[in-house]
C-alpha atoms as a PDB file:
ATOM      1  CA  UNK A   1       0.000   0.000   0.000  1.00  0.00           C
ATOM      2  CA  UNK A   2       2.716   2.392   0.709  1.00  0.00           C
ATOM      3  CA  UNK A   3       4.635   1.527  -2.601  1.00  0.00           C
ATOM      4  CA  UNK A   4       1.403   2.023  -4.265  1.00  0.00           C
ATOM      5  CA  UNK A   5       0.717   5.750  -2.934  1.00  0.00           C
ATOM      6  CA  UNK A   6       4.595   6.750  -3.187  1.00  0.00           C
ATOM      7  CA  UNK A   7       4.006   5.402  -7.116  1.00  0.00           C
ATOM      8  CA  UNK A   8       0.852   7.329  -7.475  1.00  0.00           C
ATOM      9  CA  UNK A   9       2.229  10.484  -6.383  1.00  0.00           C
ATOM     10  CA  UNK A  10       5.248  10.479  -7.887  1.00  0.00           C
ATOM     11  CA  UNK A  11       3.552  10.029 -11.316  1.00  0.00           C
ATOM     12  CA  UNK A  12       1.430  12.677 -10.481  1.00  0.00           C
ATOM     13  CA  UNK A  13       3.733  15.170  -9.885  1.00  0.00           C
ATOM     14  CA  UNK A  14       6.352  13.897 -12.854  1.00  0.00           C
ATOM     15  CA  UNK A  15       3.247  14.278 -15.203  1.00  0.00           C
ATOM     16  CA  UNK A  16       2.540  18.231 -13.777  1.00  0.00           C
ATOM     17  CA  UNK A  17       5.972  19.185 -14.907  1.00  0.00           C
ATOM     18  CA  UNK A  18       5.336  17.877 -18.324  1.00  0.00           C
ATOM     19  CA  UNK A  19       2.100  19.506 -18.804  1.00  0.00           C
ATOM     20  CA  UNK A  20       3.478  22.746 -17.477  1.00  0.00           C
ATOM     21  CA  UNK A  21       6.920  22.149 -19.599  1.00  0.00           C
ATOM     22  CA  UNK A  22       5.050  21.697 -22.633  1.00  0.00           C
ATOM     23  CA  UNK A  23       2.613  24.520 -22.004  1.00  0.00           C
ATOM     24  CA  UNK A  24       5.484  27.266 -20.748  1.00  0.00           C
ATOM     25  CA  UNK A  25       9.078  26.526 -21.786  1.00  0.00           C
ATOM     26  CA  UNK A  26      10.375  27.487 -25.705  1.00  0.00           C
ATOM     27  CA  UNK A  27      12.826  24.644 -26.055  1.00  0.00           C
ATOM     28  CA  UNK A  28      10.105  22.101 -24.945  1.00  0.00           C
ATOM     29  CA  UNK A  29       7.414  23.546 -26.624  1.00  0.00           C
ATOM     30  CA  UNK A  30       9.402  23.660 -30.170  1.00  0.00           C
ATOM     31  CA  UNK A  31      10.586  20.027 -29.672  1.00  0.00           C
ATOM     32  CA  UNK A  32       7.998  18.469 -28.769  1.00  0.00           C
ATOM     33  CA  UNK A  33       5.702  19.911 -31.372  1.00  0.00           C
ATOM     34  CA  UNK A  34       8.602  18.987 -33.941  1.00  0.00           C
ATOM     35  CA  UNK A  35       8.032  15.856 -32.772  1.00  0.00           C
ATOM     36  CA  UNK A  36       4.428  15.575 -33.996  1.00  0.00           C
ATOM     37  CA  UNK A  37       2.798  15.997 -30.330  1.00  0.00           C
ATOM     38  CA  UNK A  38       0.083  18.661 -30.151  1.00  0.00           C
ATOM     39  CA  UNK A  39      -0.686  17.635 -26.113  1.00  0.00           C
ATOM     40  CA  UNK A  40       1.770  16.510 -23.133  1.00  0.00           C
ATOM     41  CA  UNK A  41       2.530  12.935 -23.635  1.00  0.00           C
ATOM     42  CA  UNK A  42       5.199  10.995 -23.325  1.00  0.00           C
ATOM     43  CA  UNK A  43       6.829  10.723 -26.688  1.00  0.00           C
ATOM     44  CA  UNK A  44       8.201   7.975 -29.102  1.00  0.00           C
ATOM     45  CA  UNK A  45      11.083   7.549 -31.017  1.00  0.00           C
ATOM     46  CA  UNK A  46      14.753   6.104 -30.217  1.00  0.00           C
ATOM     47  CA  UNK A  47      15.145   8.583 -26.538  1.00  0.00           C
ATOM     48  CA  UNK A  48      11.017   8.397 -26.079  1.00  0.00           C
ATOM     49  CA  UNK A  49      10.906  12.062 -25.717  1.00  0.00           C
ATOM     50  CA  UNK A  50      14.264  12.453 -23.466  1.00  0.00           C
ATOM     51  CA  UNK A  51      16.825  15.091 -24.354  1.00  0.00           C
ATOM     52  CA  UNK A  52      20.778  14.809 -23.643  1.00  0.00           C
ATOM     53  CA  UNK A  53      21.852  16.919 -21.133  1.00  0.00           C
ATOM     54  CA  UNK A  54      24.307  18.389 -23.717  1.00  0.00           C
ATOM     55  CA  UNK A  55      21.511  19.712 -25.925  1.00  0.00           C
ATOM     56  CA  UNK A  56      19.958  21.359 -22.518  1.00  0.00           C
ATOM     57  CA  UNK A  57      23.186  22.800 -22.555  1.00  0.00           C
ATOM     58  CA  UNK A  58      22.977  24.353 -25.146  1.00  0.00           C
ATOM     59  CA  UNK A  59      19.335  25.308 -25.053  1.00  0.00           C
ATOM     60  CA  UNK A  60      20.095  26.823 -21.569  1.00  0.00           C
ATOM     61  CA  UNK A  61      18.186  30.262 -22.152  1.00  0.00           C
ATOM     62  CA  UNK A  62      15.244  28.579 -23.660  1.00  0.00           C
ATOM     63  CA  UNK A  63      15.106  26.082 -20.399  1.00  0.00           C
ATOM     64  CA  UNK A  64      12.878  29.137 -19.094  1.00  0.00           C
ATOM     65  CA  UNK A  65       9.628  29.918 -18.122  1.00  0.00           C
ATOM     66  CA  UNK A  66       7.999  32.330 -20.835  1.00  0.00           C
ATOM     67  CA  UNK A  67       6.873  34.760 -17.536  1.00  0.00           C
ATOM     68  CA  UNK A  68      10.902  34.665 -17.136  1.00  0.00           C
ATOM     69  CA  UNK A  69      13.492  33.325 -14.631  1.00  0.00           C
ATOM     70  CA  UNK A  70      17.107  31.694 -14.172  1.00  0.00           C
ATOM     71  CA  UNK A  71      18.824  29.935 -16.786  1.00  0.00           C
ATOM     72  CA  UNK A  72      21.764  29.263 -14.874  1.00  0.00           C
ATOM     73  CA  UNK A  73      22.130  24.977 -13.807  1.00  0.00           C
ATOM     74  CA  UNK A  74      22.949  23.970  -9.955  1.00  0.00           C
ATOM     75  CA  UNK A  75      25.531  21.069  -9.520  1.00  0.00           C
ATOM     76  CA  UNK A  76      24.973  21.508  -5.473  1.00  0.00           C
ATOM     77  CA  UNK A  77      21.245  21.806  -6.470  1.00  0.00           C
ATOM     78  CA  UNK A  78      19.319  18.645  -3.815  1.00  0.00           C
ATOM     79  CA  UNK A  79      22.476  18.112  -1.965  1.00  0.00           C
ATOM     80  CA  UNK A  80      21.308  19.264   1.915  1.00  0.00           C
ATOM     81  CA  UNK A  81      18.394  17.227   1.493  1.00  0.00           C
ATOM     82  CA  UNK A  82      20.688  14.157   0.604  1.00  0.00           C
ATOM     83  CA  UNK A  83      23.111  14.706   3.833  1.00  0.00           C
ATOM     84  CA  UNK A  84      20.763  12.757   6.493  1.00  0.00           C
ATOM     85  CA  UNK A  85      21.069  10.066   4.516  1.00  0.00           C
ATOM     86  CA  UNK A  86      24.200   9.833   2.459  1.00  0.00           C
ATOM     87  CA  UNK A  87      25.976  10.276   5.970  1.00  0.00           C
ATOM     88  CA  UNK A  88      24.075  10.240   9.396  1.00  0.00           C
ATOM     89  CA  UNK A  89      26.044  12.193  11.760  1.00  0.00           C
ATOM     90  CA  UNK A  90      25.100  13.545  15.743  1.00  0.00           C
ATOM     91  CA  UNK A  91      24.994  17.062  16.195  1.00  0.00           C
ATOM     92  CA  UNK A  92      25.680  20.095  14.374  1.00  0.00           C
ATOM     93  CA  UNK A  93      28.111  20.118  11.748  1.00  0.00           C
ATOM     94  CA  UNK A  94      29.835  22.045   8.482  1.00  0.00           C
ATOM     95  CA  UNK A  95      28.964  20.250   5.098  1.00  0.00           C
ATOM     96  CA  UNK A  96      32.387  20.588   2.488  1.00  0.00           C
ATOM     97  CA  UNK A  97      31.274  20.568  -1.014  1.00  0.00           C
ATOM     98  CA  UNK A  98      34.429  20.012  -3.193  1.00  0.00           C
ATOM     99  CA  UNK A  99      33.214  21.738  -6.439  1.00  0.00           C
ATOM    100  CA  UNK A 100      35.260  24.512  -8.559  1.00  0.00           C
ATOM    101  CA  UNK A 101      34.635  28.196  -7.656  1.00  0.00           C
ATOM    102  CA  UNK A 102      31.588  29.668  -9.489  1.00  0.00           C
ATOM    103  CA  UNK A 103      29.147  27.138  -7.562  1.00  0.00           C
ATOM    104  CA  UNK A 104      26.274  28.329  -5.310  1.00  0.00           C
ATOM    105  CA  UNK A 105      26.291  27.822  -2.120  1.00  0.00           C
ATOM    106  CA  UNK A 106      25.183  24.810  -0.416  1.00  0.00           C
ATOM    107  CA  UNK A 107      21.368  26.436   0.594  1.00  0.00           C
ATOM    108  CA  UNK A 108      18.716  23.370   1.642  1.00  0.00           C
ATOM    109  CA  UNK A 109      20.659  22.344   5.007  1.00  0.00           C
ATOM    110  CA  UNK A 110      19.492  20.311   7.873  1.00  0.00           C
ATOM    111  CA  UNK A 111      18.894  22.843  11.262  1.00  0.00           C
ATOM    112  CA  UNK A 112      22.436  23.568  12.656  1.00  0.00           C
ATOM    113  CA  UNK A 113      24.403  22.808   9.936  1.00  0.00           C
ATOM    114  CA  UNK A 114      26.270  24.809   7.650  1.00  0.00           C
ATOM    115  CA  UNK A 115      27.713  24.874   4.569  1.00  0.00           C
ATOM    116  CA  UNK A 116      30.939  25.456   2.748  1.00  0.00           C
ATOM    117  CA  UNK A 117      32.635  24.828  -1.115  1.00  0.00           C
ATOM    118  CA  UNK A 118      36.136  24.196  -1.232  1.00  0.00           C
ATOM    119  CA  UNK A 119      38.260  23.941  -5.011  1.00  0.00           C
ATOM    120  CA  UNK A 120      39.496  20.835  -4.144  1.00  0.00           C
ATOM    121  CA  UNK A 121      43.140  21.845  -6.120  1.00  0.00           C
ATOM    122  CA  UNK A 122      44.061  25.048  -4.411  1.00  0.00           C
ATOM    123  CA  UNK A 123      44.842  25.996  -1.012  1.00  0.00           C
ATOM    124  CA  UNK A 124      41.297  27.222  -0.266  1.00  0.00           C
ATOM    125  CA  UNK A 125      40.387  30.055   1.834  1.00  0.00           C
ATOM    126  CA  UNK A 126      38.017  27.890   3.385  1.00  0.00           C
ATOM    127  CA  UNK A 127      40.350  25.695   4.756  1.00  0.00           C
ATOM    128  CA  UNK A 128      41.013  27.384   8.584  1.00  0.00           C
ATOM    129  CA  UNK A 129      37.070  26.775   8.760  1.00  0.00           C
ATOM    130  CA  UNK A 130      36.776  23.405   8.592  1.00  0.00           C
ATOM    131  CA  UNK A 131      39.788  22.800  10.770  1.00  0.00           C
ATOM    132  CA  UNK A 132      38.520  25.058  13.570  1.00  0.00           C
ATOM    133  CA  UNK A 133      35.033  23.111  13.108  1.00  0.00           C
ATOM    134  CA  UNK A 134      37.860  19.438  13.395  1.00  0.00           C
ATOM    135  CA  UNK A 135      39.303  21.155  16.597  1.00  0.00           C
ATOM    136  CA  UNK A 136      36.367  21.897  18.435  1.00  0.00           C
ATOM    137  CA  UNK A 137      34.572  18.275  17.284  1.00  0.00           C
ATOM    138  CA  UNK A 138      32.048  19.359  15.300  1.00  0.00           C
ATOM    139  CA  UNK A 139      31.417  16.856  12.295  1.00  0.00           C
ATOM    140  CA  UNK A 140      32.561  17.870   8.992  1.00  0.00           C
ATOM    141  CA  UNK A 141      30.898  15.985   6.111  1.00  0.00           C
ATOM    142  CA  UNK A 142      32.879  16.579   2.680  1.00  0.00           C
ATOM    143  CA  UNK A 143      31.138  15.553  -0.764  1.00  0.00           C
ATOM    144  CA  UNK A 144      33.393  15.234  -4.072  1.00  0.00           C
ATOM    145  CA  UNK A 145      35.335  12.864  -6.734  1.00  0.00           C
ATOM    146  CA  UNK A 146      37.357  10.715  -4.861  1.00  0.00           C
ATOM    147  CA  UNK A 147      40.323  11.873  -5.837  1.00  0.00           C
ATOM    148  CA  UNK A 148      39.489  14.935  -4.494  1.00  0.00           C
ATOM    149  CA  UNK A 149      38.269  13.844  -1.532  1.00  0.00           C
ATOM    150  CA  UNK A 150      41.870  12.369  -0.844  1.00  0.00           C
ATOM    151  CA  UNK A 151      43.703  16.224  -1.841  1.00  0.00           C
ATOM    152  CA  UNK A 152      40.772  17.470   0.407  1.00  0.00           C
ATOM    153  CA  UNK A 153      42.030  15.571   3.713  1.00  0.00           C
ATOM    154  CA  UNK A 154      45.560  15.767   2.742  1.00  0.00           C
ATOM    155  CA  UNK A 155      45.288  19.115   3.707  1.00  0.00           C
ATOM    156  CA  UNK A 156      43.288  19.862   6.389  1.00  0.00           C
ATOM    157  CA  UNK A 157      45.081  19.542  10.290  1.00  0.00           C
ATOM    158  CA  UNK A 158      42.857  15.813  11.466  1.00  0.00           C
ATOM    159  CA  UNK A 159      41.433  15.315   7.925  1.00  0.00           C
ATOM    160  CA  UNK A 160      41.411  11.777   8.972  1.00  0.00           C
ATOM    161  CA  UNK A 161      38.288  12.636  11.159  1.00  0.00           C
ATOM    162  CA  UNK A 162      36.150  14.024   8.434  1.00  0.00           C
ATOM    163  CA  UNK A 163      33.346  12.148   6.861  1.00  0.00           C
ATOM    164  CA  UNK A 164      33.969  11.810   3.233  1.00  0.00           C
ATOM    165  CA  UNK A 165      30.904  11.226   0.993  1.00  0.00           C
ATOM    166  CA  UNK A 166      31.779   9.946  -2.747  1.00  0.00           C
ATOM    167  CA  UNK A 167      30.366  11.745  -5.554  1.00  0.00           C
ATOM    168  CA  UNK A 168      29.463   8.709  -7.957  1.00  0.00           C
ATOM    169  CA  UNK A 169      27.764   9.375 -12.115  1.00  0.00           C
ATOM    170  CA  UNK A 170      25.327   7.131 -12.969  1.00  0.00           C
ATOM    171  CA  UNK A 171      27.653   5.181 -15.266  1.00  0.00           C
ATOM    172  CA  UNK A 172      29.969   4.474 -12.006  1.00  0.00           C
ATOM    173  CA  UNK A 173      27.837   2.915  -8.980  1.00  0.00           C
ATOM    174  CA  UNK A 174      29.282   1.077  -7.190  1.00  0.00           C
ATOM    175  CA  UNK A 175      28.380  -0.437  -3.577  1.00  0.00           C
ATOM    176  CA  UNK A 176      29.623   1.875  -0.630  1.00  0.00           C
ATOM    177  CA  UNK A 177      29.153   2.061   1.734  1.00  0.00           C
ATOM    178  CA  UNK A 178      28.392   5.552   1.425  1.00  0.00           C
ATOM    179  CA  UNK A 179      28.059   7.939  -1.927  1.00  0.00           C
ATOM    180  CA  UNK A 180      25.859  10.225  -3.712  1.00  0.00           C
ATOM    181  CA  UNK A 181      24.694  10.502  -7.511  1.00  0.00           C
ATOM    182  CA  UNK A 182      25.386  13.384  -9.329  1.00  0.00           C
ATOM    183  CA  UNK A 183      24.944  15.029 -12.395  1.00  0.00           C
ATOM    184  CA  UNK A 184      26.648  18.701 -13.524  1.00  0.00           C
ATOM    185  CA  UNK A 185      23.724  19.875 -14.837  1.00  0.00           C
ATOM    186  CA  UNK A 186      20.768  18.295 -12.796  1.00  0.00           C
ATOM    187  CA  UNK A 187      22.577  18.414  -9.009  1.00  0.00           C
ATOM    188  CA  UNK A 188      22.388  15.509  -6.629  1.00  0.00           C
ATOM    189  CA  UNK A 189      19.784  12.917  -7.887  1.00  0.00           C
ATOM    190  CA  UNK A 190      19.928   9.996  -5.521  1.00  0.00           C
ATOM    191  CA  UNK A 191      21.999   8.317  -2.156  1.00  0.00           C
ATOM    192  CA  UNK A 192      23.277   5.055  -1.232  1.00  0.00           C
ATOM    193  CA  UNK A 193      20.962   3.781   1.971  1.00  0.00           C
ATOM    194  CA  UNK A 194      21.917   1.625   4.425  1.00  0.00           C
ATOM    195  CA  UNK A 195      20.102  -1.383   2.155  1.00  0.00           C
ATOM    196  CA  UNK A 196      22.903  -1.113  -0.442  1.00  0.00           C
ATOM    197  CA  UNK A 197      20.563   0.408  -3.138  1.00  0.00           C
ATOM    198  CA  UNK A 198      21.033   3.862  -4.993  1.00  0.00           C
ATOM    199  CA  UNK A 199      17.737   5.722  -3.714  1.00  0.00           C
ATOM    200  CA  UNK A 200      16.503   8.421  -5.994  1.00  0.00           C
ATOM    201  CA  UNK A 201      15.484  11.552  -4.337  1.00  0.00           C
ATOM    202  CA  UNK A 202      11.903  11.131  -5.272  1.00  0.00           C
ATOM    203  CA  UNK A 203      10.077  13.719  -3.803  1.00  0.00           C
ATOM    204  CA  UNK A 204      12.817  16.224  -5.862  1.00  0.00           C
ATOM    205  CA  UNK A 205      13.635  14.306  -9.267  1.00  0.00           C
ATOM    206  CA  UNK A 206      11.783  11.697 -11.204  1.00  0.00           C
ATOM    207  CA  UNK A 207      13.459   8.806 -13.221  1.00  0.00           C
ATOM    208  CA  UNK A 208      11.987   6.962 -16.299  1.00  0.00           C
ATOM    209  CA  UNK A 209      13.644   3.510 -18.205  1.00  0.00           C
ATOM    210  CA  UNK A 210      13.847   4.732 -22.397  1.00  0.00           C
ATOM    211  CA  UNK A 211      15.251   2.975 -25.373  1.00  0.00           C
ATOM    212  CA  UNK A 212      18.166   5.691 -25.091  1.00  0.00           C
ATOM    213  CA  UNK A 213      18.938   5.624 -21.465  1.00  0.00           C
ATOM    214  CA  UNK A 214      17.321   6.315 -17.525  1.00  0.00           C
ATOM    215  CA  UNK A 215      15.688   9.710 -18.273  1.00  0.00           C
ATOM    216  CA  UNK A 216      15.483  11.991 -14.971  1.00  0.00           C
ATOM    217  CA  UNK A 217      13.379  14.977 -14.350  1.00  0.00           C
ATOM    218  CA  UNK A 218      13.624  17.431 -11.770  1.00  0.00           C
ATOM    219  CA  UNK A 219      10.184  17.879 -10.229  1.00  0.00           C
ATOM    220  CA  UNK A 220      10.686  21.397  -8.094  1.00  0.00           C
ATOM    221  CA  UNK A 221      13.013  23.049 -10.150  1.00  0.00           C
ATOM    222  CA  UNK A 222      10.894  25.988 -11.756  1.00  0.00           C
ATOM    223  CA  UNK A 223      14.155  27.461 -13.762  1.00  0.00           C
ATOM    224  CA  UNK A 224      15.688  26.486 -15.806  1.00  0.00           C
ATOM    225  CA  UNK A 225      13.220  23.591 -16.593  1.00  0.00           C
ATOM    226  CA  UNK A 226      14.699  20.208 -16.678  1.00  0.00           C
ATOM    227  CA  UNK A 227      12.690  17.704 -18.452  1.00  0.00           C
ATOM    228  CA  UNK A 228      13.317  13.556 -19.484  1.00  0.00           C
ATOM    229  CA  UNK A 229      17.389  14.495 -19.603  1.00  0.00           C
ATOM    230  CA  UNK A 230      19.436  11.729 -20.688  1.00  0.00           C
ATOM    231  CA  UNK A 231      22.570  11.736 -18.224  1.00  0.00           C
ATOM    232  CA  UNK A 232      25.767  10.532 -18.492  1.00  0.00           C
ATOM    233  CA  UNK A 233      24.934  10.486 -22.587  1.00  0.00           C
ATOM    234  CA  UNK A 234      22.050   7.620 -21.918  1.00  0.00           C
ATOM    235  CA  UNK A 235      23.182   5.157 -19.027  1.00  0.00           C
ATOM    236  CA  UNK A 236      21.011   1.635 -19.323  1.00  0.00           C
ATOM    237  CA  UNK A 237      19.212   0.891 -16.805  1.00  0.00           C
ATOM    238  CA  UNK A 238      15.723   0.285 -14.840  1.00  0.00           C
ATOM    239  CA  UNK A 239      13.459   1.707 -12.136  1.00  0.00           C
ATOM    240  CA  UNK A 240      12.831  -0.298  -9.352  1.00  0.00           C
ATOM    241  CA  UNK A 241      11.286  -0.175  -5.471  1.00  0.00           C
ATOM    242  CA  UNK A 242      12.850  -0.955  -2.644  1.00  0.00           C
ATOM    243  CA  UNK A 243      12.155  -4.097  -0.671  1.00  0.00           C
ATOM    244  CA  UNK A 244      12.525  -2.277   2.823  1.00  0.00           C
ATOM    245  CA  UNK A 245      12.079   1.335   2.026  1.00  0.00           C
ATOM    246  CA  UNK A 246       9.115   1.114  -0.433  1.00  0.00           C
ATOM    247  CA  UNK A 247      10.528   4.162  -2.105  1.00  0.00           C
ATOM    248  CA  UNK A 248      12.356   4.076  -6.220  1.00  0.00           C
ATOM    249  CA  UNK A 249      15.507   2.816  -7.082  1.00  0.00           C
ATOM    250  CA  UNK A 250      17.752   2.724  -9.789  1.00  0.00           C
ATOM    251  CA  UNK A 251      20.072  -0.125 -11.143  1.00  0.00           C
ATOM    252  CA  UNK A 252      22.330   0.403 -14.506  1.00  0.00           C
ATOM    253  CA  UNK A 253      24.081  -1.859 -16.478  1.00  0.00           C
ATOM    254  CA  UNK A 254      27.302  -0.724 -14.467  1.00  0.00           C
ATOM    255  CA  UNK A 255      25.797  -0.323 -11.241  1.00  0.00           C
END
């Protein structure tokens, strides 16, 4: 019964941001119509309506609302609401996205944390931060490549006590037993749970099995609009629930 509701709503709300996609945003509109589809449907064809996130991309000013907004994309975009889950820590604590400079801020944190991004290949200017927040025992939760992650606690004074959360694509799962999926266009999409499956974020993004590839759709995101987007090129693969959590899944070919 719970699978069934979670399914029912997340439908729901995945087929809103279609019908408002095809009714408000230029590039979907002009696609879609190109296409042959004169109503919000899913489509047919080899991607079954997706869209590479290479063409969004390049479409990136006509990912927009016709009233107007932001055409910019969000790689941090979803991860606070990951950070319960892709690492449970006690108390309050500073979150260390390792991202290059340019990135927003970290904005959608848990109450009492705060957040931080670090350019994982320079001596950062955040760096006396998150070793005052090691020295007085706070718990410092850093997200990146891991590669990164290892230049990351390198460098900090008692980087061996921070939490390190790997940043995984969707053509690289692997099995923990912690990480996060991410896209550079769409954010943070999913987490590794304690069951050893790659949870989608479901109440934020929306996932779909095509001939081309898992197509994922972000379903709060009113700017730019990100519709059916084919990451990592088209990644094979299938939506599934989860046995214990009763929430979506994903599984790839890879992963």
């Amino acid at each position: 019964m719970v699978k069934t509701g979670v399914d029912a709503l997340w439908r729901t709300a995945y087929r809103r941001v279609v019908r408002s996609a095809f009714a408000t945003v230029p590039f979907y509109r002009e696609r879609w119509a190109l296409g042959g589809r004169t109503e919000p449907r899913l489509g047919s064809g080899s991607a079954e309506g997706a869209v590479s996130t290479e063409d969004l991309v390049r479409a990136a000013v006509d990912l927009a609302p016709l009233a107007g907004g932001p055409t910019g994309f969000d790689p941090v975009r979803g991860l606070g609401g990951l950070l319960p889950l892709a690492r449970p820590t006690a108390g309050d604590g500073l979150l260390v996205a390792l991202e290059h400079p340019g990135a927003r801020p970290v904005w959608d944190l848990p109450r009492g944390w705060r957040g931080c991004l670090v350019d994982a290949e320079v001596d950062d200017p955040a760096l006396p931060e998150v070793g005052a927040a090691l020295g007085a025992g706070r718990p410092v939760v850093a997200v990146g490549p891991d590669k990164a992650l290892d230049g990351f606690t390198d460098r900090v004074p008692g980087g061996d006590r921070v939490h390190r959360v790997p940043r995984r694509t969707l053509d690289r799962l692997d099995s923990g037993p912690y990480g996060v999926l991410h896209d550079p266009v769409l954010g943070y999409l999913g987490v590794l749970r304690d069951c050893g499956l790659w949870h989608l974020d479901w109440t934020r993004v929306y996932a779909r099995r095509t001939r081309a590839g898992l197509a994922f759709t972000l379903l709060r995101q009113r700017s730019p609009r990100l519709v059916d987007a084919l990451v990592g090129g088209g990644v094979p693969g299938r939506v599934e629930w989860c046995p214990r959590h009763a929430t979506p899944v994903v599984r790839t070919v890879a992963g």
